[in-house]
Protein backbone atom coordinates (compact mmCIF):
# COMPACT_ATOMS: atom_id res chain seq x y z
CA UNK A 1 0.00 0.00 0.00
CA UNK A 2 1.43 3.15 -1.29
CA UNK A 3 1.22 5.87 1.99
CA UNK A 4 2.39 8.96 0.00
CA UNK A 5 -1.25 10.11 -0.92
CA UNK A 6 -1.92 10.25 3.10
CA UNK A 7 1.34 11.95 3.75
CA UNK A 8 0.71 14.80 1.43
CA UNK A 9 -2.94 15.15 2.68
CA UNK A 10 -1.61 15.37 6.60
CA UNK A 11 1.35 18.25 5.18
CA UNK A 12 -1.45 20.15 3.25
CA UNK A 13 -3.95 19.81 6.77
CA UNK A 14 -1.10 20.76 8.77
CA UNK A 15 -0.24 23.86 5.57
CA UNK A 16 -4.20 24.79 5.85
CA UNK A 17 -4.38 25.31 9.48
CA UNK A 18 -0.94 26.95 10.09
CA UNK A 19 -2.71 29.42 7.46
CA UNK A 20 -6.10 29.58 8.97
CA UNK A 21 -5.17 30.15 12.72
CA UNK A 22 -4.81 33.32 13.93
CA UNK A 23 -1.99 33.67 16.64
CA UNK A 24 -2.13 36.18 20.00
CA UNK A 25 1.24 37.68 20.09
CA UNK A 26 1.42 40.58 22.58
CA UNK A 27 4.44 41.94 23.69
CA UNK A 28 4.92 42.30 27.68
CA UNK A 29 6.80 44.61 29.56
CA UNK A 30 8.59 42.77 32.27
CA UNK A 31 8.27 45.62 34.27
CA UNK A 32 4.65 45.19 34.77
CA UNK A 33 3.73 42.85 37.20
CA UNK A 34 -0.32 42.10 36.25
CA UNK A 35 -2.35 41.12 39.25
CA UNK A 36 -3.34 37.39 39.62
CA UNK A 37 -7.17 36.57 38.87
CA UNK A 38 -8.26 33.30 39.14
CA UNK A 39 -11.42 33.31 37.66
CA UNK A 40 -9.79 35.22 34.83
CA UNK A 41 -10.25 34.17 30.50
CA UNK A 42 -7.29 33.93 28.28
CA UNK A 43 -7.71 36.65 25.53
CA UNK A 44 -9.69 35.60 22.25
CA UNK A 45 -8.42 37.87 19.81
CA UNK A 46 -5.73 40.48 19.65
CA UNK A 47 -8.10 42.24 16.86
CA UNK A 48 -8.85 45.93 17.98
CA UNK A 49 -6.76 46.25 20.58
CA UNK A 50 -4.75 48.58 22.34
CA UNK A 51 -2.38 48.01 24.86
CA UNK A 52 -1.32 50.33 27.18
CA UNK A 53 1.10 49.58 30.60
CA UNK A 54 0.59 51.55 33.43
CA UNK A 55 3.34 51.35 35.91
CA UNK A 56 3.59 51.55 39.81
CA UNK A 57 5.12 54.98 41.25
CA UNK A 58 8.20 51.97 42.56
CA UNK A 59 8.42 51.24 39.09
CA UNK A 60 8.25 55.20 37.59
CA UNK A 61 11.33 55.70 40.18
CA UNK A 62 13.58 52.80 38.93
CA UNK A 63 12.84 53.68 35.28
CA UNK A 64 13.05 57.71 36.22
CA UNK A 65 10.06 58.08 34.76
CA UNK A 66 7.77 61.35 35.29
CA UNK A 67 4.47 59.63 33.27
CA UNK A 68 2.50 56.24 34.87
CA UNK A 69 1.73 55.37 30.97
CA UNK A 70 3.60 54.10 28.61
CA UNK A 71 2.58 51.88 24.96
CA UNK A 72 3.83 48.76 23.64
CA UNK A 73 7.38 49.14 23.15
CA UNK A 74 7.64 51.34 26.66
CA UNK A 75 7.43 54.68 25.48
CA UNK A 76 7.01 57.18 28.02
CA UNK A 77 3.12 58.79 27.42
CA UNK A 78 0.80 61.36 29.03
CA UNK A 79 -2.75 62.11 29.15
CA UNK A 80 -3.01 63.61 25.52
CA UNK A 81 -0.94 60.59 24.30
CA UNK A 82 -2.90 58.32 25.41
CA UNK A 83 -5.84 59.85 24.20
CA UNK A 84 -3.87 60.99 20.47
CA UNK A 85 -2.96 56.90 20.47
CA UNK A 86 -6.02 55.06 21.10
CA UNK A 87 -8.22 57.88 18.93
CA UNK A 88 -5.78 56.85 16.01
CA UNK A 89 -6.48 53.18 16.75
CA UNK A 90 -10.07 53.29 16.85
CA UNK A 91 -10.01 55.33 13.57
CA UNK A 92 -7.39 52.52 12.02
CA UNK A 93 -9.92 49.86 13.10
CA UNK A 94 -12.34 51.57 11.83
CA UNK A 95 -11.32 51.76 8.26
CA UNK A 96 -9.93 48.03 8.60
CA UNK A 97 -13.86 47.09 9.61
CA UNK A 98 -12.88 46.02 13.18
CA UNK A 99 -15.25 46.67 15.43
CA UNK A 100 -15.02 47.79 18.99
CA UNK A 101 -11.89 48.91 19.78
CA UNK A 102 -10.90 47.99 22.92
CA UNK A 103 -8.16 49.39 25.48
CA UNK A 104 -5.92 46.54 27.05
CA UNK A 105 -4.40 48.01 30.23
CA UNK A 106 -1.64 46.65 31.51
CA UNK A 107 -1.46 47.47 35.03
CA UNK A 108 1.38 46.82 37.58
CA UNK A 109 -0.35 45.12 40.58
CA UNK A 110 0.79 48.01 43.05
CA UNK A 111 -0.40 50.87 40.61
CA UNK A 112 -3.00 52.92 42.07
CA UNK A 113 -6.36 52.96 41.40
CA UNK A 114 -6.36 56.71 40.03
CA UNK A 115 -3.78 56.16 37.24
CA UNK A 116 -6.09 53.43 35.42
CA UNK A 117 -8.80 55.87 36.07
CA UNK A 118 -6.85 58.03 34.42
CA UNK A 119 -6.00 55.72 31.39
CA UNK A 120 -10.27 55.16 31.18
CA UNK A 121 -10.85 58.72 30.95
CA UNK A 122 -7.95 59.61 28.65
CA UNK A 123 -9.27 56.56 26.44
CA UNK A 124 -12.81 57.71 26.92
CA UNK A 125 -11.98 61.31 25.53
CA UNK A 126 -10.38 59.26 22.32
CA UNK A 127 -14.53 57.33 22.16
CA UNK A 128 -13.41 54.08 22.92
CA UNK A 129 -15.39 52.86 26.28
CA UNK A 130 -14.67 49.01 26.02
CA UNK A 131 -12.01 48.18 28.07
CA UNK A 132 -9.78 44.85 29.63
CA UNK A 133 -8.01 44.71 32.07
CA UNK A 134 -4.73 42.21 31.42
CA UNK A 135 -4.32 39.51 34.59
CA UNK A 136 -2.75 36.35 35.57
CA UNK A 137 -4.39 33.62 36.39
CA UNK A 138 -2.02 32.34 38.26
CA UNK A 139 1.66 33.39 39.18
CA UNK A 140 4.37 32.10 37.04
């Protein structure tokens, strides 16, 4: 019995899914240490986000940082950036037909309460009002 038929069919499966799949790749500052919640839900779908880190003031002193906020690749931001940032997003996502956009916030377990309320209203001003909140489910 000749098995090369079968073998191509697994490689073009294996082709076909690689293809179809869509992978969550975010990029994590290891300066942000996310709170641990146990009833927490791995993330779907990366589609329409926006990530932003919000640091602890411990963490703003080590980095000698004078801004709470900062994107992605850990650029410093402030109020208007955030709200410049997710705006351009939400219009990005927009045109691309993704619907909502949503801000990811990244926050450092010891960061206070009134910097992510900052980070909601700065995102709020930009019109995006869905928001996540990133978490552990358990430490690592």
């Amino acid at each position: 019995m000749d098995m090369s038929p079968m073998i191509d069919m697994v490689f073009l499966l294996i082709i076909f899914f690689m293809v179809a799949s869509e992978f969550v790749l975010i990029r994590k500052d290891p300066d942000v240490e996310v709170p641990i919640a146990p009833k927490g839900r791995p993330m779907e779908s990366a589609r329409g986000r926006v990530m932003l880190n919000v640091y602890s003031d411990t963490v703003m002193e080590q980095k000698g940082r004078t801004s709470p906020f900062a994107d992605v690749d850990s650029n410093e931001l402030f109020f208007e950036d955030i709200t410049r940032l997710v705006r351009e997003a939400r219009e990005e996502n927009e045109r691309a037909g993704v619907e909502p956009t949503i801000l990811m916030l990244r926050g450092d377990h010891e960061t206070l309460v009134r910097r992510m309320k900052e980070a909601l209203q700065a995102a709020g001003n930009a019109g995006v009002n869905d928001i996540m909140f990133s978490a552990l489910i358990e430490r690592q």
